[in-house]
C-alpha atoms as a PDB file:
ATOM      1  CA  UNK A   1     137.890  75.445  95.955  1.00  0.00           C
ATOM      2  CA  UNK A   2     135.393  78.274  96.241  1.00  0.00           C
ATOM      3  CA  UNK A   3     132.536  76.965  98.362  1.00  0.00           C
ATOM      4  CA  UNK A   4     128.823  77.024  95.746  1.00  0.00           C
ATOM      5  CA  UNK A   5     125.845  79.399  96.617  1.00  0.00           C
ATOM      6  CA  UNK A   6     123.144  77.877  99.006  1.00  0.00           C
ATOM      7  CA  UNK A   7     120.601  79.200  96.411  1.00  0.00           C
ATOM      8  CA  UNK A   8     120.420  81.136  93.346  1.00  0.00           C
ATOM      9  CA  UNK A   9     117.819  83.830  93.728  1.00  0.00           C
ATOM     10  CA  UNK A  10     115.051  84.936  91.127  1.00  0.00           C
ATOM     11  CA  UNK A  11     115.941  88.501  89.182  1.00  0.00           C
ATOM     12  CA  UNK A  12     114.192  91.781  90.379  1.00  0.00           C
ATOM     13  CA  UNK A  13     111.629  91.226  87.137  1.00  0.00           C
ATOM     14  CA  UNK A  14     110.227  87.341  88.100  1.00  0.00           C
ATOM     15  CA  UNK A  15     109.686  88.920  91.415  1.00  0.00           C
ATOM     16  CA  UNK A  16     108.018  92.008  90.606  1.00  0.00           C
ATOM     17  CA  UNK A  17     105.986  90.218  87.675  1.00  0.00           C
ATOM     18  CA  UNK A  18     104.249  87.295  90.596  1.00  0.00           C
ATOM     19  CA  UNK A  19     103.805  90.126  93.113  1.00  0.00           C
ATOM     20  CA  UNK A  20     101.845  92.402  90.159  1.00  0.00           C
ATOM     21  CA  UNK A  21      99.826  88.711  88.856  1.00  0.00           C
ATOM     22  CA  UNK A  22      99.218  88.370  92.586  1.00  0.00           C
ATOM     23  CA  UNK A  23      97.736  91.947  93.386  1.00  0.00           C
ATOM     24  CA  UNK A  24      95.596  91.307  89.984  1.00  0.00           C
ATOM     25  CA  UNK A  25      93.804  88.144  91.094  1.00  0.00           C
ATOM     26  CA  UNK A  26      93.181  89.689  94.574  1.00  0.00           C
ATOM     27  CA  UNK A  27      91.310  92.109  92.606  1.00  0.00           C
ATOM     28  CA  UNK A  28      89.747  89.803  90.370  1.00  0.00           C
ATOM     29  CA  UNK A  29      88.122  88.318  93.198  1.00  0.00           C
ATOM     30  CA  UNK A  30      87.433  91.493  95.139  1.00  0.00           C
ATOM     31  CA  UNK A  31      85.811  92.369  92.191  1.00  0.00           C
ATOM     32  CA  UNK A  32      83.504  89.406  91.794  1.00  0.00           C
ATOM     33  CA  UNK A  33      82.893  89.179  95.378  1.00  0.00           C
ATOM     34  CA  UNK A  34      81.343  93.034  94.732  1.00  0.00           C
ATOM     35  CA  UNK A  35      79.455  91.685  91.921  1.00  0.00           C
ATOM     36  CA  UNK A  36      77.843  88.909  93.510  1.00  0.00           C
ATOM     37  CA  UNK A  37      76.779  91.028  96.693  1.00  0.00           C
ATOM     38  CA  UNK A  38      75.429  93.684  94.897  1.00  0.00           C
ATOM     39  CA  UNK A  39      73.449  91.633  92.606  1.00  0.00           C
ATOM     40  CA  UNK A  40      72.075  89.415  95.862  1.00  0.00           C
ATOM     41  CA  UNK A  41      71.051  93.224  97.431  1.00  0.00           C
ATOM     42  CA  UNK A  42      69.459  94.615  94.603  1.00  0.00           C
ATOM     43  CA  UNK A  43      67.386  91.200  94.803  1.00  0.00           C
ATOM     44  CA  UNK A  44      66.789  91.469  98.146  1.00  0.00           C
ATOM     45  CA  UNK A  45      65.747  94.755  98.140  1.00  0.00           C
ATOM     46  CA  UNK A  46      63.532  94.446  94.270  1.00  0.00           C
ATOM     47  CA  UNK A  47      61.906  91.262  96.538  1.00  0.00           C
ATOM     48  CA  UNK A  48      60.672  93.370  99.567  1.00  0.00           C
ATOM     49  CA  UNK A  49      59.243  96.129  97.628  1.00  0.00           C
ATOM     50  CA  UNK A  50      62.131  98.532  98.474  1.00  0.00           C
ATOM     51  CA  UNK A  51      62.569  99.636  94.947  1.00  0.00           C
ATOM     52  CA  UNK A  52      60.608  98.401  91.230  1.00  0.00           C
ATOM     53  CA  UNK A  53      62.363  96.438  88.654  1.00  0.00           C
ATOM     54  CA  UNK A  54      62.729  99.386  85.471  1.00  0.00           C
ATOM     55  CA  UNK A  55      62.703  96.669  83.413  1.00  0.00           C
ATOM     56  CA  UNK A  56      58.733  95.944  83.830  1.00  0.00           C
END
Protein backbone atom coordinates (compact mmCIF):
# COMPACT_ATOMS: atom_id res chain seq x y z
CA UNK A 1 0.00 0.00 0.00
CA UNK A 2 1.57 3.15 -1.39
CA UNK A 3 1.09 5.83 1.25
CA UNK A 4 -1.50 9.06 -0.61
CA UNK A 5 -0.05 12.63 -1.23
CA UNK A 6 -0.47 15.15 1.74
CA UNK A 7 -1.79 17.58 -0.96
CA UNK A 8 -2.28 17.85 -4.55
CA UNK A 9 -0.78 21.07 -5.78
CA UNK A 10 -2.32 23.67 -8.33
CA UNK A 11 -0.62 23.47 -12.12
CA UNK A 12 2.05 26.14 -13.12
CA UNK A 13 -1.06 28.03 -15.16
CA UNK A 14 -3.74 28.51 -11.91
CA UNK A 15 -0.70 29.86 -10.27
CA UNK A 16 0.62 32.14 -12.72
CA UNK A 17 -3.06 33.25 -13.78
CA UNK A 18 -3.93 34.55 -9.58
CA UNK A 19 -0.42 36.03 -9.35
CA UNK A 20 -1.09 38.10 -12.96
CA UNK A 21 -5.19 38.92 -11.56
CA UNK A 22 -3.33 39.90 -8.40
CA UNK A 23 -0.61 42.34 -9.91
CA UNK A 24 -3.76 43.78 -12.05
CA UNK A 25 -5.93 44.84 -9.11
CA UNK A 26 -2.83 46.28 -7.31
CA UNK A 27 -2.77 48.44 -10.25
CA UNK A 28 -6.28 49.05 -10.47
CA UNK A 29 -6.11 50.60 -7.24
CA UNK A 30 -2.77 52.32 -7.66
CA UNK A 31 -4.37 53.72 -10.41
CA UNK A 32 -7.46 55.12 -8.74
CA UNK A 33 -5.61 56.12 -5.77
CA UNK A 34 -3.58 58.50 -8.58
CA UNK A 35 -6.83 59.59 -9.82
CA UNK A 36 -8.36 60.64 -6.76
CA UNK A 37 -5.15 62.62 -5.53
CA UNK A 38 -4.66 64.35 -8.50
CA UNK A 39 -8.13 65.43 -8.90
CA UNK A 40 -8.17 66.60 -4.90
CA UNK A 41 -4.68 68.76 -5.98
CA UNK A 42 -5.82 70.27 -8.96
CA UNK A 43 -8.81 71.41 -6.56
CA UNK A 44 -6.74 72.49 -4.08
CA UNK A 45 -4.60 74.33 -6.07
CA UNK A 46 -7.81 75.86 -8.77
CA UNK A 47 -9.24 76.91 -4.92
CA UNK A 48 -6.18 79.02 -3.80
CA UNK A 49 -5.72 80.84 -6.94
CA UNK A 50 -2.61 78.80 -7.94
CA UNK A 51 -3.83 78.20 -11.41
CA UNK A 52 -7.56 79.27 -13.43
CA UNK A 53 -10.09 76.75 -14.33
CA UNK A 54 -9.75 76.74 -18.67
CA UNK A 55 -13.03 75.80 -18.58
CA UNK A 56 -14.42 79.47 -17.58
Amino acid sequence: MTPKPKKKLPNKKIITSAKFEAKEQFTKSALENLKTENKRIFNSLKESGEIQDLNK
